[in-house]
N, C-alpha and C. Protein backbone atom coordinates (compact mmCIF):
# COMPACT_ATOMS: atom_id res chain seq x y z
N UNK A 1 6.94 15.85 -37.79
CA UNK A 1 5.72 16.47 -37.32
C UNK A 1 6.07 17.29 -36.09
N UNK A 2 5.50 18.57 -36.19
CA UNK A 2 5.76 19.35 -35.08
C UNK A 2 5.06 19.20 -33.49
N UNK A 3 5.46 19.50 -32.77
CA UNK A 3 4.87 18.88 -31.26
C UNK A 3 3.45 18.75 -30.11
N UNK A 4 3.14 20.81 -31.53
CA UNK A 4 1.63 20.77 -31.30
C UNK A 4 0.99 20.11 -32.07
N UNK A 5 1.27 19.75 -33.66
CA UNK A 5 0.25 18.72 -33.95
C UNK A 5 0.36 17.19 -33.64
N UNK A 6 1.74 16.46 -33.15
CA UNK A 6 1.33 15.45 -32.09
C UNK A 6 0.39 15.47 -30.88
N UNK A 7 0.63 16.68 -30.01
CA UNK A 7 -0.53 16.60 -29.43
C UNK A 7 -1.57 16.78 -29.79
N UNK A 8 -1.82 17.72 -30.80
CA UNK A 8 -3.32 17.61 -31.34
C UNK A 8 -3.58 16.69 -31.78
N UNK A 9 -3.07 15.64 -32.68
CA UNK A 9 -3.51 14.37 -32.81
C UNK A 9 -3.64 13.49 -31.28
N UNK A 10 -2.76 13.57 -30.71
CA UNK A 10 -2.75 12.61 -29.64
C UNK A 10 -4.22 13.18 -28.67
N UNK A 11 -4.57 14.33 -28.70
CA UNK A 11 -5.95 14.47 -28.17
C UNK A 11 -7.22 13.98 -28.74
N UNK A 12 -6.90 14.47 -30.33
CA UNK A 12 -8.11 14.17 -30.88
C UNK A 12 -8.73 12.96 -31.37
N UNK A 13 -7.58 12.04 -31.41
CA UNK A 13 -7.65 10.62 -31.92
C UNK A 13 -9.00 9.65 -30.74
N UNK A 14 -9.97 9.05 -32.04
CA UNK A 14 -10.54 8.63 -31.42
C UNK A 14 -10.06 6.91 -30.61
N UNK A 15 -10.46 6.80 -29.33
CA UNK A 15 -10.79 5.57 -28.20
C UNK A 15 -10.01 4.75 -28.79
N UNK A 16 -11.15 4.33 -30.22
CA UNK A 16 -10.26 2.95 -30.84
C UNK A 16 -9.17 2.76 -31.32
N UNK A 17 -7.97 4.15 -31.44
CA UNK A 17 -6.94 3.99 -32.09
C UNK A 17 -5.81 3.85 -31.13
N UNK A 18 -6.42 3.78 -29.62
CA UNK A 18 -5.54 3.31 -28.88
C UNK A 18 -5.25 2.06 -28.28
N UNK A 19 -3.85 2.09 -28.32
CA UNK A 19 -3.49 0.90 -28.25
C UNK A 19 -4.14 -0.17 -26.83
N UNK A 20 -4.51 -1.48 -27.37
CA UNK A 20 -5.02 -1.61 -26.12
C UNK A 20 -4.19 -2.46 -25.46
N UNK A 21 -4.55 -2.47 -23.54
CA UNK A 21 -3.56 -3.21 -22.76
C UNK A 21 -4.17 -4.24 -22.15
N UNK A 22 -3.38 -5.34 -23.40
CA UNK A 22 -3.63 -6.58 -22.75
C UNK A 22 -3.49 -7.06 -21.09
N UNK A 23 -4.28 -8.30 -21.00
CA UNK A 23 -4.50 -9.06 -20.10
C UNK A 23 -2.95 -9.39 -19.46
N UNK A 24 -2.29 -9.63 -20.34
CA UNK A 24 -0.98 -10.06 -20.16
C UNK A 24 0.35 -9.18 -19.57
N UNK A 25 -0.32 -7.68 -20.31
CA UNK A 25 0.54 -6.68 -19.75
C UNK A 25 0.23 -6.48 -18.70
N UNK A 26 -1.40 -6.13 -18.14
CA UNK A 26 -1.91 -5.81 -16.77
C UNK A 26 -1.13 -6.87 -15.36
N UNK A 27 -1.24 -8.32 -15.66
CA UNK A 27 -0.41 -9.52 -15.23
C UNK A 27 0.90 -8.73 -14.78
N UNK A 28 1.56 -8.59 -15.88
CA UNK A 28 3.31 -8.21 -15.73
C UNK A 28 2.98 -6.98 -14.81
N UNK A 29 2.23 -5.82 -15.49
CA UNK A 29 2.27 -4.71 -14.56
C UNK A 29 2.40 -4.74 -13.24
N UNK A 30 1.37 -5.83 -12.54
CA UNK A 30 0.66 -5.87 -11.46
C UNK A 30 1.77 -6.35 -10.35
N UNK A 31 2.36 -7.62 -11.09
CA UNK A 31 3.47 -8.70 -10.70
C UNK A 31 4.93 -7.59 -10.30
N UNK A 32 5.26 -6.49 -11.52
CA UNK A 32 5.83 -5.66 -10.77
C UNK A 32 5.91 -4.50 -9.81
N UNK A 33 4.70 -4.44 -9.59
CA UNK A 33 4.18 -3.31 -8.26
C UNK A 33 4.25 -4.30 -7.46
N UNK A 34 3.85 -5.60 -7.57
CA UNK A 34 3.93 -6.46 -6.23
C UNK A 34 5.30 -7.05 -5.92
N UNK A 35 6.51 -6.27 -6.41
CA UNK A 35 8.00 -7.38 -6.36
C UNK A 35 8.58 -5.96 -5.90
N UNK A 36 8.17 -4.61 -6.18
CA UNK A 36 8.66 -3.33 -5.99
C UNK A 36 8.69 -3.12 -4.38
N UNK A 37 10.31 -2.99 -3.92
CA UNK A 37 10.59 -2.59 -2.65
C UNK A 37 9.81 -1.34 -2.08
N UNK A 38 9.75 -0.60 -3.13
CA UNK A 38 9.58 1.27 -2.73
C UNK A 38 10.88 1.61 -1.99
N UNK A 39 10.10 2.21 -0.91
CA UNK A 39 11.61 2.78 0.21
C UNK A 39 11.98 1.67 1.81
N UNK A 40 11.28 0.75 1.32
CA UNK A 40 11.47 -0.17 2.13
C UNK A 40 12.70 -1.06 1.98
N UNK A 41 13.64 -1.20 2.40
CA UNK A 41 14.69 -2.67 2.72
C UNK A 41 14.00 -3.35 4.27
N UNK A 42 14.51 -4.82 3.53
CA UNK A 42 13.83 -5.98 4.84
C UNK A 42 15.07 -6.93 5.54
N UNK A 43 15.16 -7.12 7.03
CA UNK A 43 16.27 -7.58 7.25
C UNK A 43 15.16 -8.39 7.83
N UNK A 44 16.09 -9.58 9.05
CA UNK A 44 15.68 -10.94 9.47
C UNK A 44 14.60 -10.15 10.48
N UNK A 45 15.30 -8.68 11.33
CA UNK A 45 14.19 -8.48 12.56
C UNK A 45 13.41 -7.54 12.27
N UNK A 46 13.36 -6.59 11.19
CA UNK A 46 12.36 -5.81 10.63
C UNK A 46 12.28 -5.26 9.35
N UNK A 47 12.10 -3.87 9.25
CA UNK A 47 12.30 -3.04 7.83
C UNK A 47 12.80 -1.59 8.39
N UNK A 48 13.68 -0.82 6.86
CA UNK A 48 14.21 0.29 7.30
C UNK A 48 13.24 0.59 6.01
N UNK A 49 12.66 2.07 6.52
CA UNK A 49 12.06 2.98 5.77
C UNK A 49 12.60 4.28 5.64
N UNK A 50 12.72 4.43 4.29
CA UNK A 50 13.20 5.74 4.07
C UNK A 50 12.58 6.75 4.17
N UNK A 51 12.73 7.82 5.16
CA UNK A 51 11.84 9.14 5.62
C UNK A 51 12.42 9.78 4.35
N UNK A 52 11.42 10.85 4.44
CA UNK A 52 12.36 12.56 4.00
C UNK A 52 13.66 13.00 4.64
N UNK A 53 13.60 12.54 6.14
CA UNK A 53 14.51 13.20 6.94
C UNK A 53 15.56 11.82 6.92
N UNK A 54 15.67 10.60 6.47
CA UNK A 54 16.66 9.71 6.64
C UNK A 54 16.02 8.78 6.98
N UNK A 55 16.40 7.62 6.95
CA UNK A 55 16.01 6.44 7.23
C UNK A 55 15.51 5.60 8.55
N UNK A 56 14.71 5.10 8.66
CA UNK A 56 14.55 4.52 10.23
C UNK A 56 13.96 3.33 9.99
N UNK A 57 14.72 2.70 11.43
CA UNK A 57 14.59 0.88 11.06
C UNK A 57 13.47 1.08 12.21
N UNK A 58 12.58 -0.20 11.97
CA UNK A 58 11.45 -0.90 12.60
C UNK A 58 11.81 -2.14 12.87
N UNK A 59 11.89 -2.47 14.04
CA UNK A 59 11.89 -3.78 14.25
C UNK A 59 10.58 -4.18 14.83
N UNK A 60 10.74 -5.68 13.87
CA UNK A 60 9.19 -6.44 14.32
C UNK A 60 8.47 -6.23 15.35
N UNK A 61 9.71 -6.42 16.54
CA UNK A 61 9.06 -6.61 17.81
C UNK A 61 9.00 -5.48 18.46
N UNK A 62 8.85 -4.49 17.87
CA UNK A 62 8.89 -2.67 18.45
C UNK A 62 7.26 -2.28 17.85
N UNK A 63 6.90 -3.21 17.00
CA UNK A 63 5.66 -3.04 16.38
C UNK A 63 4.44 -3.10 17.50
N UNK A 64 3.61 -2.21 17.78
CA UNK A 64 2.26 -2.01 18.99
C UNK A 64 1.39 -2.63 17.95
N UNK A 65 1.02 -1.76 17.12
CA UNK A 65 -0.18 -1.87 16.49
C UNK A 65 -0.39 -1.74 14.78
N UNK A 66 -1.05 -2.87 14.02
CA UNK A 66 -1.51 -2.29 12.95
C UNK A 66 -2.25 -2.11 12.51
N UNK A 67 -2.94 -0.82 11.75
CA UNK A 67 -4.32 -1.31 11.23
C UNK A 67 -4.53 -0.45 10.04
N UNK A 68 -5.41 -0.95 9.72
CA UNK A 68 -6.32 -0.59 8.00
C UNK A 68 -7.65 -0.07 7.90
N UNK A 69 -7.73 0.76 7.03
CA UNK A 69 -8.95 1.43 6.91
C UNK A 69 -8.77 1.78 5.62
N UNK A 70 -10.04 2.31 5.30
CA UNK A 70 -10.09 2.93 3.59
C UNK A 70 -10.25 4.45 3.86
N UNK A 71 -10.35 5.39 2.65
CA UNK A 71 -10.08 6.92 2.40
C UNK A 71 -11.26 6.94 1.68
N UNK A 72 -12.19 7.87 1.85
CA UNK A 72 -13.15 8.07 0.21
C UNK A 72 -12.50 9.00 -0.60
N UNK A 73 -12.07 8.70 -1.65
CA UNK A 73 -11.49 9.57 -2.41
C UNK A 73 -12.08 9.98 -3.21
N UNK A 74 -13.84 10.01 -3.03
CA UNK A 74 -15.06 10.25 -4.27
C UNK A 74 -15.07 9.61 -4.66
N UNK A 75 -14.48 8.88 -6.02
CA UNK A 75 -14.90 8.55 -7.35
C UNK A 75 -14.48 6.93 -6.79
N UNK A 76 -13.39 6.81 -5.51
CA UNK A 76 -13.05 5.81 -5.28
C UNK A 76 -12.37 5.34 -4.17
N UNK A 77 -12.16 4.05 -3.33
CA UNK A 77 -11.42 4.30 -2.08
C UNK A 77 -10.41 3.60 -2.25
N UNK A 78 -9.61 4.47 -0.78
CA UNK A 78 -8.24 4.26 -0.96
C UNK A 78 -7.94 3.07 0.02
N UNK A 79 -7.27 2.10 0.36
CA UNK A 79 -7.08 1.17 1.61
C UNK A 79 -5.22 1.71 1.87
N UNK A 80 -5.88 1.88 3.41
CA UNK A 80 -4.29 2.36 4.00
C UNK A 80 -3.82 1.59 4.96
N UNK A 81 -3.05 1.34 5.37
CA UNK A 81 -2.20 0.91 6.99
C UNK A 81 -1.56 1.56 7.40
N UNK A 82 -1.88 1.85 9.07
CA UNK A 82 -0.93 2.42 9.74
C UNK A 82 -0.21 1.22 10.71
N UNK A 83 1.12 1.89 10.85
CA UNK A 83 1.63 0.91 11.69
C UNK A 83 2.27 2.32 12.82
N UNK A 84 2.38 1.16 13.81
CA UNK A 84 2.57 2.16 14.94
C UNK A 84 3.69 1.33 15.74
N UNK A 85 4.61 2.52 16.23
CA UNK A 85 6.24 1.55 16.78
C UNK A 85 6.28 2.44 17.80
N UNK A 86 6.54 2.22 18.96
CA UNK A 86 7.82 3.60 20.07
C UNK A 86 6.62 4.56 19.79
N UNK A 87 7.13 6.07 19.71
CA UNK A 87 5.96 7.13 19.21
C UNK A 87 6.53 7.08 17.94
N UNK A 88 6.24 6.39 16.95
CA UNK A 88 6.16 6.41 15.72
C UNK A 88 5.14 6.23 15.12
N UNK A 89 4.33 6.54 13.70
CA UNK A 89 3.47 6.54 12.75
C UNK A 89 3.98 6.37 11.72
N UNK A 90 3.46 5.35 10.79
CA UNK A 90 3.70 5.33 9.47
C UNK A 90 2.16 4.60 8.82
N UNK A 91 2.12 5.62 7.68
CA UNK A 91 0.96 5.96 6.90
C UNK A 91 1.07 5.56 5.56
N UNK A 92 0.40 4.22 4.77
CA UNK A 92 1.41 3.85 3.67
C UNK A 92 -0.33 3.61 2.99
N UNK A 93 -0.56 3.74 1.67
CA UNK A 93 -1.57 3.26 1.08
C UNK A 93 -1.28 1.92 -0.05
N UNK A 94 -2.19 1.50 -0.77
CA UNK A 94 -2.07 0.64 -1.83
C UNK A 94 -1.26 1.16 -2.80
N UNK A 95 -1.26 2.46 -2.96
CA UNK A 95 -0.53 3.32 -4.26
C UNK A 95 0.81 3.67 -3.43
N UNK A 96 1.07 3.46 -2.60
CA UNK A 96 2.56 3.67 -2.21
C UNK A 96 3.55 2.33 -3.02
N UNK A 97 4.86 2.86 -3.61
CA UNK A 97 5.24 1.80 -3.94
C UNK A 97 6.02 1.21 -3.31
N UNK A 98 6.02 -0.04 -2.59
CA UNK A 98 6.48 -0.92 -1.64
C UNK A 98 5.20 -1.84 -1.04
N UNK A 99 4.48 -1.20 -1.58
CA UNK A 99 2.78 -1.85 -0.78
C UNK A 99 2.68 -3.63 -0.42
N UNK A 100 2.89 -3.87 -1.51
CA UNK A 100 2.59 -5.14 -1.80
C UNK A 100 3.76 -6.52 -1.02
N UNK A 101 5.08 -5.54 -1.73
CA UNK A 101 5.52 -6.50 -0.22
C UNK A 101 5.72 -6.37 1.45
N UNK A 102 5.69 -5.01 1.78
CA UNK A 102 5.39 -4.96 2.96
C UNK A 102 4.01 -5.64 3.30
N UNK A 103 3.50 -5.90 2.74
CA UNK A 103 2.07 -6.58 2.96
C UNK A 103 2.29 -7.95 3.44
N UNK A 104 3.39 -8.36 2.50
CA UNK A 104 4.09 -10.13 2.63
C UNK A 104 4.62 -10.17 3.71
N UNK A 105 5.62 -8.65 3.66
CA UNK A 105 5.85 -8.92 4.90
C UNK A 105 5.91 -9.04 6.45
N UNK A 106 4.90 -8.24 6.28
CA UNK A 106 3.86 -8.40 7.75
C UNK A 106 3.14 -9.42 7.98
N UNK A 107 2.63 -9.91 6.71
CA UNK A 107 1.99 -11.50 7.37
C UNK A 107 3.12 -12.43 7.64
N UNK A 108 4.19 -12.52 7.66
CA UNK A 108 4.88 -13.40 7.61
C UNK A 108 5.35 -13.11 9.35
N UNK A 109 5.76 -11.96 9.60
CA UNK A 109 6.26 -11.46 10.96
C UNK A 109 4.97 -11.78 11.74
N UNK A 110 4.14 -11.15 11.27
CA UNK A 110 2.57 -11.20 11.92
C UNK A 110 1.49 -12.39 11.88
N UNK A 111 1.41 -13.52 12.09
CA UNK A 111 1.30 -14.54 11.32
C UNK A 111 -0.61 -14.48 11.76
N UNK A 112 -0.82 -13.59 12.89
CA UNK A 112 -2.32 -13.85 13.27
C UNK A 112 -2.90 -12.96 12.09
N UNK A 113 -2.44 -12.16 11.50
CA UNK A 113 -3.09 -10.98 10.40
C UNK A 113 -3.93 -11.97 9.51
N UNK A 114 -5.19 -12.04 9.49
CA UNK A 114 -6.25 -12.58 8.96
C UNK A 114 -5.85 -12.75 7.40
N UNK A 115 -5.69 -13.59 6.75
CA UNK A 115 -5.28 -13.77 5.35
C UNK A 115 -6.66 -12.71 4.64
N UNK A 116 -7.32 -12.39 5.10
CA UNK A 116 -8.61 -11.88 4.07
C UNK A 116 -9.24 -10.74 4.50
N UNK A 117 -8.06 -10.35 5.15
CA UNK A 117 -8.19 -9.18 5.89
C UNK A 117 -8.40 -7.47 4.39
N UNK A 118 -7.58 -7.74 3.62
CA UNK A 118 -8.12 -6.71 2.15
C UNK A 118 -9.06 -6.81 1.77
N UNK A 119 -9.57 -8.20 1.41
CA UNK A 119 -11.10 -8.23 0.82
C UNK A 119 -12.13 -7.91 2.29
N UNK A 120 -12.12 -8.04 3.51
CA UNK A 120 -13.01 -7.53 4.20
C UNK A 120 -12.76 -5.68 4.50
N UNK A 121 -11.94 -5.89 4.19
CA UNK A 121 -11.64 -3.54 4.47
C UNK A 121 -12.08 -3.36 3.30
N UNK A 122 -12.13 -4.12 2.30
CA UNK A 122 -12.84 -3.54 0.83
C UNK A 122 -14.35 -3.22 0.60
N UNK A 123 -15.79 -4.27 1.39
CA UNK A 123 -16.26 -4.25 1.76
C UNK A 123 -17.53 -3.78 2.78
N UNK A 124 -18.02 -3.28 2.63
CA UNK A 124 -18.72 -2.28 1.41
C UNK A 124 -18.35 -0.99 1.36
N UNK A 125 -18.06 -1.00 -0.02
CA UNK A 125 -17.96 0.30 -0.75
C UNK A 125 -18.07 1.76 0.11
N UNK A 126 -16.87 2.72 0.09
CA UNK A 126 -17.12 3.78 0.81
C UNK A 126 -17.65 4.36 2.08
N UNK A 127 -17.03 3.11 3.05
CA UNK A 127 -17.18 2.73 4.42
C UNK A 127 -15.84 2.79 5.19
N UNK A 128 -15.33 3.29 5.83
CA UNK A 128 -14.18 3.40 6.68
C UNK A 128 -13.69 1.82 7.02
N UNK A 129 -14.40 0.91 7.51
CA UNK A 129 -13.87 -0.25 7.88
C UNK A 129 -12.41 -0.34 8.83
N UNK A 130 -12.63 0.55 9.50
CA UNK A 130 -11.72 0.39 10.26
C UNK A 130 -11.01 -1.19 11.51
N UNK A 131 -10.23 -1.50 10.92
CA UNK A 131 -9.89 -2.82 11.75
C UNK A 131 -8.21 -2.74 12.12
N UNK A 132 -8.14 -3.33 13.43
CA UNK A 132 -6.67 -3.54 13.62
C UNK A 132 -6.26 -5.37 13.48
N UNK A 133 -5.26 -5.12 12.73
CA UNK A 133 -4.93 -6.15 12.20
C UNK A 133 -4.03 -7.06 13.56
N UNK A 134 -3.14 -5.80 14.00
CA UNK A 134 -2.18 -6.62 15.08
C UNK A 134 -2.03 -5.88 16.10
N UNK A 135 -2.39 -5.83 17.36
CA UNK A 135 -2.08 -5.43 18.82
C UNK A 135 -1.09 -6.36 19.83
N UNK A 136 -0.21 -5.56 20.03
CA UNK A 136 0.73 -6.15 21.08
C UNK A 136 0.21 -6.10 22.29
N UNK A 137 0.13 -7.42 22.93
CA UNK A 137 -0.61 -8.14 23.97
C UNK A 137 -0.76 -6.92 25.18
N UNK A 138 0.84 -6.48 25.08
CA UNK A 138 0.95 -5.82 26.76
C UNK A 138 1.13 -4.23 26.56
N UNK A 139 0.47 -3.79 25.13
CA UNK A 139 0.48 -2.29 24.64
C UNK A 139 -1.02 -1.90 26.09
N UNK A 140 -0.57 -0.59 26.44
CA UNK A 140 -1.62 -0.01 27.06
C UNK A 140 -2.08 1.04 26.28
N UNK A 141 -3.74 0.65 25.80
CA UNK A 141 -4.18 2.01 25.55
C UNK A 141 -4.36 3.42 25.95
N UNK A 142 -3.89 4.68 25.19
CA UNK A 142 -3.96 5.70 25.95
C UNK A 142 -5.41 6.20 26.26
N UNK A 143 -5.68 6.57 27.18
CA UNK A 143 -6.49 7.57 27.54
C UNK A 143 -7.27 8.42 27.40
């Protein structure tokens, strides 16, 4: 079969002839976005993230501040964290891939980070929810 009438079938085919994705696959899916490094490696005192421009390590204790908020993305929101080091920024969402364990692994470094801290930034719907998760005691706010 030639390539335009795969796609023409593959457009025109109705809902039910696609295959559907089990409960079981969604499970596996999910389990591997949540085991996926991304551009993150993790050592004992922080993480190295891979820039565009090369790599840069974070150490735990260089960490000021973190926090979370959501994006309206219209149809749906996004939940992000920034973390903030030295004059550094880093801007990572749920759809970044590494999400899930940098997530682990900030509660683990971070141990005050509210376990239920996602389901309250989720909360209600298409609201900024802005919260900081972790402030270093002797950070001075700027001005």
């Amino acid at each position: 079969m030639g390539l335009i009438r795969r796609l023409d079938n593959w457009f025109t085919r109705k809902q039910d002839d696609a295959a559907p994705y089990s409960e079981a696959e969604k499970a596996l899916e999910e389990k591997r976005r949540q085991e996926d490094p991304g551009k993150f490696t993790y050592g004992e005192d922080g993480f190295t993230y891979a820039f565009p421009d090369g790599p840069e390590f974070v150490c735990w204790s260089e960490i000021q501040r973190i926090a979370t908020y959501k994006v309206d993305r219209m149809t749906f929101d996004e939940i992000c964290l920034d973390i903030f080091w030295n004059d550094w920024k880093l801007t990572i969402t749920e759809d970044t891939p590494g999400w899930g364990q940098l997530v682990i692994k900030l509660k683990g470094a971070f141990p005050t980070i509210p376990e239920d801290w996602f389901e309250r930034v989720m909360q209600p719907a298409f609201a900024t929810n802005y919260t900081v998760l972790y402030e270093r005691e002797e950070r001075v706010s700027p001005k």
